[in-house]
C-alpha atoms as a PDB file:
ATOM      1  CA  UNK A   1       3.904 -22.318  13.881  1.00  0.00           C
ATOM      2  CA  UNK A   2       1.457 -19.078  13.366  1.00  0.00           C
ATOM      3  CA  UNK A   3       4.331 -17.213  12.398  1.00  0.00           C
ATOM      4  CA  UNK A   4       5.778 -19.608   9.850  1.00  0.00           C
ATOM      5  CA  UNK A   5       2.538 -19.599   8.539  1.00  0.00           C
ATOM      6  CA  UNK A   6       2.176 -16.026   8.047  1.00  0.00           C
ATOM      7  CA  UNK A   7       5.059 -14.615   8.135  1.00  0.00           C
ATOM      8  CA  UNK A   8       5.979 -14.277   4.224  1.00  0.00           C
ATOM      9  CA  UNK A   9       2.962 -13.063   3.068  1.00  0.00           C
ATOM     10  CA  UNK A  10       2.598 -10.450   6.316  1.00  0.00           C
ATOM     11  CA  UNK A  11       5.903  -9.420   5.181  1.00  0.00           C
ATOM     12  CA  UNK A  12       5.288  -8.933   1.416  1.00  0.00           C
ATOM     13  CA  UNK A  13       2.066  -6.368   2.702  1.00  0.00           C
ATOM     14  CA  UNK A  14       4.723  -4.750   5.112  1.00  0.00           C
ATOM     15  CA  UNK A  15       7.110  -4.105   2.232  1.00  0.00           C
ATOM     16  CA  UNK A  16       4.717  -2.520  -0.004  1.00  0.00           C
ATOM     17  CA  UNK A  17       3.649   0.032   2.406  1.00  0.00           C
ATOM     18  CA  UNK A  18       6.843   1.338   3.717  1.00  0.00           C
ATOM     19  CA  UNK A  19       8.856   0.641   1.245  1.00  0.00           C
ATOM     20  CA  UNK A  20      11.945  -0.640   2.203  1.00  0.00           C
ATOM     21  CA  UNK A  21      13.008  -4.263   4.116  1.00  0.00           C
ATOM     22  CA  UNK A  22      14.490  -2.693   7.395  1.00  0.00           C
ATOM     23  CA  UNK A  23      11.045  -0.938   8.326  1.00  0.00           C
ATOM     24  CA  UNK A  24       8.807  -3.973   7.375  1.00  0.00           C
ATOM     25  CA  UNK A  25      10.601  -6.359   9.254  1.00  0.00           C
ATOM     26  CA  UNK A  26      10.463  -4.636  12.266  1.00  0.00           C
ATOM     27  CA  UNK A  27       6.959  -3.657  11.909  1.00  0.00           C
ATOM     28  CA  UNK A  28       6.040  -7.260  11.542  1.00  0.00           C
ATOM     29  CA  UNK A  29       7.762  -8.366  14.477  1.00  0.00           C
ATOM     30  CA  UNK A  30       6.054  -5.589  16.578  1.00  0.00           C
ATOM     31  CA  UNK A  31       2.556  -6.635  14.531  1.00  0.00           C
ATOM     32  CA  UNK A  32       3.525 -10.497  15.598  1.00  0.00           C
ATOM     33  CA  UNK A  33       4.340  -9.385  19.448  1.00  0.00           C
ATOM     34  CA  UNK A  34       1.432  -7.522  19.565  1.00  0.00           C
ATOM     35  CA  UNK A  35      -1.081 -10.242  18.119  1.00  0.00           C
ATOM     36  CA  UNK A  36       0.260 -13.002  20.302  1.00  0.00           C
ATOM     37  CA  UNK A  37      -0.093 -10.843  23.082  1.00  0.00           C
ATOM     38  CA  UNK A  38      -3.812 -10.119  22.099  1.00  0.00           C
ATOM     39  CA  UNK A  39      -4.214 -13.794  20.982  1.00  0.00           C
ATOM     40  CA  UNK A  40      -6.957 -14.204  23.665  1.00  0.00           C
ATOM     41  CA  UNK A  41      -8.957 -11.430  22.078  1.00  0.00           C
ATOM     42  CA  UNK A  42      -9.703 -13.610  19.007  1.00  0.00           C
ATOM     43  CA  UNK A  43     -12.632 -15.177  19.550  1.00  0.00           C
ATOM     44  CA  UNK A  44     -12.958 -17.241  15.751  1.00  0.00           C
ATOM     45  CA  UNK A  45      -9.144 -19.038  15.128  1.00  0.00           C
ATOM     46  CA  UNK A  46     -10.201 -19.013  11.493  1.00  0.00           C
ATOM     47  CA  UNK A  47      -9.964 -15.362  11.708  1.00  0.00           C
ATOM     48  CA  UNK A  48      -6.600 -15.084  12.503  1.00  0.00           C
ATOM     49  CA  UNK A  49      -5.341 -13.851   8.991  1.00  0.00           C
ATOM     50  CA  UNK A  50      -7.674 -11.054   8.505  1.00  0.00           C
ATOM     51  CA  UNK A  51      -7.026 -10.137  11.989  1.00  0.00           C
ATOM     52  CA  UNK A  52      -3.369 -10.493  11.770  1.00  0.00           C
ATOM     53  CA  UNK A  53      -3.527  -8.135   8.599  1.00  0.00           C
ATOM     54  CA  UNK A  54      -5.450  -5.543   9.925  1.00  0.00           C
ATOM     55  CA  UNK A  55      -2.723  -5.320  12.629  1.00  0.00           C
ATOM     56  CA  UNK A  56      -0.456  -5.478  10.377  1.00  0.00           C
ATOM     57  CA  UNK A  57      -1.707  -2.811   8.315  1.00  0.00           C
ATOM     58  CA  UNK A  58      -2.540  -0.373  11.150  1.00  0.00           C
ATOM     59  CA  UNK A  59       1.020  -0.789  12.415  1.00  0.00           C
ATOM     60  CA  UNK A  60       2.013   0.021   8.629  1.00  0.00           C
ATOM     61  CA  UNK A  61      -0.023   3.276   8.385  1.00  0.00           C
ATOM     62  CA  UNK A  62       0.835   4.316  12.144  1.00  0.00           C
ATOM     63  CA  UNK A  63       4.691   4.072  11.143  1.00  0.00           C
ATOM     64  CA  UNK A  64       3.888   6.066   7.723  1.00  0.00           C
ATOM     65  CA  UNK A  65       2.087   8.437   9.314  1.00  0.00           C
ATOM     66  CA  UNK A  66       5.369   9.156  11.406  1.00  0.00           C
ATOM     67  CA  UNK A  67       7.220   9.476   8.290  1.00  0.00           C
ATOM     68  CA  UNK A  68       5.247  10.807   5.585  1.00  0.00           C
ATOM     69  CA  UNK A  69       3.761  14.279   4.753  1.00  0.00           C
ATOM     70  CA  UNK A  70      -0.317  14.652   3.069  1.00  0.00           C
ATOM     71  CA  UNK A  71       0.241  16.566   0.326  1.00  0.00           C
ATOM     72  CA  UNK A  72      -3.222  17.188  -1.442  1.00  0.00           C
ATOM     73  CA  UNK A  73      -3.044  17.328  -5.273  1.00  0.00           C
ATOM     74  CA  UNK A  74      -5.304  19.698  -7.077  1.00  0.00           C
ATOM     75  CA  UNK A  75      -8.553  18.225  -8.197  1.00  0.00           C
ATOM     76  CA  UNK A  76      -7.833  18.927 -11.895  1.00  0.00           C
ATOM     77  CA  UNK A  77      -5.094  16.221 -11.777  1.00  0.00           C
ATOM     78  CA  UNK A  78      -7.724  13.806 -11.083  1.00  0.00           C
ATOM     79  CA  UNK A  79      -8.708  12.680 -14.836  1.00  0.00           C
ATOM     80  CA  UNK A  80      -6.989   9.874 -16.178  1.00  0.00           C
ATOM     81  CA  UNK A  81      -7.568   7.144 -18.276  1.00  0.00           C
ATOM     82  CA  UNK A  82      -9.166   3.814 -16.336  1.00  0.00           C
ATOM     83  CA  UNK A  83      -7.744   0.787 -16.300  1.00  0.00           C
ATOM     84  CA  UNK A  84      -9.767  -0.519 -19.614  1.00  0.00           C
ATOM     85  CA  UNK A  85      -7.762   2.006 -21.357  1.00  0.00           C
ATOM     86  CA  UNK A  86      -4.701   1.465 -20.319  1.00  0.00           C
ATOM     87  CA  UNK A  87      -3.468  -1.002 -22.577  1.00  0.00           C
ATOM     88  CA  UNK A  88      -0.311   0.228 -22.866  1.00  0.00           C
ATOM     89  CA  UNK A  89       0.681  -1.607 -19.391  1.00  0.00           C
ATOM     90  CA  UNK A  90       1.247  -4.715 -21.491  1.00  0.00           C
ATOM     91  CA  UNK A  91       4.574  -4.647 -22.581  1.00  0.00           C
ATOM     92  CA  UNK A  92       5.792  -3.721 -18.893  1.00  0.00           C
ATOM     93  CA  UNK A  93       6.760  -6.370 -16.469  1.00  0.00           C
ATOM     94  CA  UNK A  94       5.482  -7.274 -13.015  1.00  0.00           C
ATOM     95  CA  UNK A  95       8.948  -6.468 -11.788  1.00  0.00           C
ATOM     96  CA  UNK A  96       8.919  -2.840 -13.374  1.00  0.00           C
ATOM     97  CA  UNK A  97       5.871  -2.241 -12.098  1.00  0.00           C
ATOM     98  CA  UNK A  98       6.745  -3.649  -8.426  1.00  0.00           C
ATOM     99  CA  UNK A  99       9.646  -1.606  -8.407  1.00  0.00           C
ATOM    100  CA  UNK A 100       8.193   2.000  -9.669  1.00  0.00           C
ATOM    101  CA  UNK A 101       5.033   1.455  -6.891  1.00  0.00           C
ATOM    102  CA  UNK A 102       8.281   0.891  -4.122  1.00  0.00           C
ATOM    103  CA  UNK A 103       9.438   4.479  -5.617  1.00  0.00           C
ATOM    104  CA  UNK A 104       6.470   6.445  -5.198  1.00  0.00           C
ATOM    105  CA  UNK A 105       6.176   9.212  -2.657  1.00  0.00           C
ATOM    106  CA  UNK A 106       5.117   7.996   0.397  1.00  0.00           C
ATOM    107  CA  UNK A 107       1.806   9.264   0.730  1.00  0.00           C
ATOM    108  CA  UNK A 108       0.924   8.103  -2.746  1.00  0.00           C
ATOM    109  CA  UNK A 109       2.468   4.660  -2.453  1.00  0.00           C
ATOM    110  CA  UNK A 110       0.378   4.096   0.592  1.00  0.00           C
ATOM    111  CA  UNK A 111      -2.785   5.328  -0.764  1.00  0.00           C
ATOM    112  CA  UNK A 112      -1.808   3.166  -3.449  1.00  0.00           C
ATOM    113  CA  UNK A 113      -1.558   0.259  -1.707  1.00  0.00           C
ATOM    114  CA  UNK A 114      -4.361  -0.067   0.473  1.00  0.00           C
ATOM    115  CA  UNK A 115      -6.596   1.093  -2.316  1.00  0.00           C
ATOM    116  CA  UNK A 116      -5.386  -1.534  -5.193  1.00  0.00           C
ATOM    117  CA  UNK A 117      -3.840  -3.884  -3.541  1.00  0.00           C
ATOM    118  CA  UNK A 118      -5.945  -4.382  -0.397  1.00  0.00           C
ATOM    119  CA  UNK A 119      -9.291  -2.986  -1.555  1.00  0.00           C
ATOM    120  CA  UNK A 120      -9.659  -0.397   0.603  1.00  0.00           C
ATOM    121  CA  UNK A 121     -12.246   2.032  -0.492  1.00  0.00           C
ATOM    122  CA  UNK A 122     -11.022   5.779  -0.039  1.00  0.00           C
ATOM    123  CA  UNK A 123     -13.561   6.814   2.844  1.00  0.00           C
ATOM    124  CA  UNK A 124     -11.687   3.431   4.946  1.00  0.00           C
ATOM    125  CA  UNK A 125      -7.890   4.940   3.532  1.00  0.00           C
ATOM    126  CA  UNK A 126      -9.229   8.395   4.658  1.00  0.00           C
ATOM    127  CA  UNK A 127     -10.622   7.290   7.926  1.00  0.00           C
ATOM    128  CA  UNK A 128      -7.265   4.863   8.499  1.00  0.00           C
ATOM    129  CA  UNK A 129      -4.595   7.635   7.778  1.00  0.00           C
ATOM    130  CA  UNK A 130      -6.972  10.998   9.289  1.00  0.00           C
ATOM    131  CA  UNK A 131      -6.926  12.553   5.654  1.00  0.00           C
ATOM    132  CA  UNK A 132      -9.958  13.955   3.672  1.00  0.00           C
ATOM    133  CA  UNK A 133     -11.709  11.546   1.204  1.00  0.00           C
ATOM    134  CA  UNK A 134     -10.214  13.983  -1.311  1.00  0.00           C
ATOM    135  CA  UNK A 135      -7.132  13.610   0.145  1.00  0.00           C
ATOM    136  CA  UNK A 136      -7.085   9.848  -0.603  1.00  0.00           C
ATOM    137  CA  UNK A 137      -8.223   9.957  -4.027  1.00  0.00           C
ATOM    138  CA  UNK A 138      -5.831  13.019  -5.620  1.00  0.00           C
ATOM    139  CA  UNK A 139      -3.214  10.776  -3.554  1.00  0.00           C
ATOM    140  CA  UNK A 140      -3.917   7.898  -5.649  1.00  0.00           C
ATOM    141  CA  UNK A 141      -4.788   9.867  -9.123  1.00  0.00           C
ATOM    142  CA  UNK A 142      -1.222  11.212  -8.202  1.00  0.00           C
ATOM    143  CA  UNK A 143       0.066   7.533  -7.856  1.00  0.00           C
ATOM    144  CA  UNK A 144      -1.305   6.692 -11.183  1.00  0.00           C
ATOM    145  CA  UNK A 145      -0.081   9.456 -13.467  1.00  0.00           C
ATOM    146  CA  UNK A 146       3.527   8.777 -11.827  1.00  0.00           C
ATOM    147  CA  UNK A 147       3.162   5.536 -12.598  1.00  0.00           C
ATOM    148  CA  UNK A 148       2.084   5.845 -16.039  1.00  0.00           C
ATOM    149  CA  UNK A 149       4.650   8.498 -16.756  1.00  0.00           C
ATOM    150  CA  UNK A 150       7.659   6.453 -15.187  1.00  0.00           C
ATOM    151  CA  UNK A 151       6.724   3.625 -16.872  1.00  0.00           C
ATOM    152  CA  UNK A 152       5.917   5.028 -20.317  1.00  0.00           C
ATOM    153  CA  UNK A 153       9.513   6.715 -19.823  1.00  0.00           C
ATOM    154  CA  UNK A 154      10.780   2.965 -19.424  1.00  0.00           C
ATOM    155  CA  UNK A 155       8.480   1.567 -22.505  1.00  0.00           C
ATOM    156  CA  UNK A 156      10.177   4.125 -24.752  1.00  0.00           C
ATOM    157  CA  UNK A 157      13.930   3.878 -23.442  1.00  0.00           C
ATOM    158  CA  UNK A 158      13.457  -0.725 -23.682  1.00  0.00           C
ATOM    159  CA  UNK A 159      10.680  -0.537 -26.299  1.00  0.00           C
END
């Protein structure tokens, strides 16, 4: 029943952070194994999705970290545009943009993810994946202008 429950949307976070359906799936069985397992741990059974997550997510960044290498990005790549000015992301779809986060390097699409899509803040990514803080943010200042060039690239080849 727990995993029924959970499953889809455990999956969907395992996806986005490695990238590809074969990993995910068996990092969310190993993430299911090992909560059941621990199930007597949990002391609140209200808290069972954040808990589940956060074992889901450290299972994630344990497998990147197997997987994926740091590379730092100089500091003077780190000034873009903020989200208020970039209007431009309105004539691109969901799926576009789903699909150019899936083909980001590694260590940017995980950065990425935990920092937009589950609120990390970049001291908890840098503390999760044993980078520096600067690390975490060129990582996702890297993630961004990729994005916004692949994307752009797509706006003028449809648009």
């Amino acid at each position: 029943m727990l995993y029924e429950q959970f499953a889809q949307k455990m999956f969907s976070i395992c996806v986005r952070m490695t990238g590809n359906r074969p990993d995910a799936e068996d990092i969310l069985q190993e993430s299911f194994i090992t909560a059941f397992n621990s199930l007597h741990q949990l002391r609140e059974q209200h808290l069972f999705e954040p808990w589940l997550r956060r074992i889901i997510v450290t299972e994630c960044i344990r497998h990147v970290k197997k997987v994926v290498r740091w590379q730092p990005v100089e500091e003077e790549f780190m000034n873009f545009p903020n989200a208020e000015t970039d209007n431009w992301l309105q004539g691109i779809s969901f799926e576009q943009i789903h699909q150019e986060i899936k083909a980001l390097p590694g260590g940017c699409r995980e950065v990425f993810n935990l920092y937009v899509i589950e609120n990390y803040s970049h001291q908890q990514i840098a503390d999760a994946l044993e980078i520096t803080l600067s690390t975490s943010k060129s990582q996702y200042h890297r993630a961004r202008q990729l994005l916004k060039e692949r994307l752009l690239k797509q706006l003028v080849r449809h648009g």
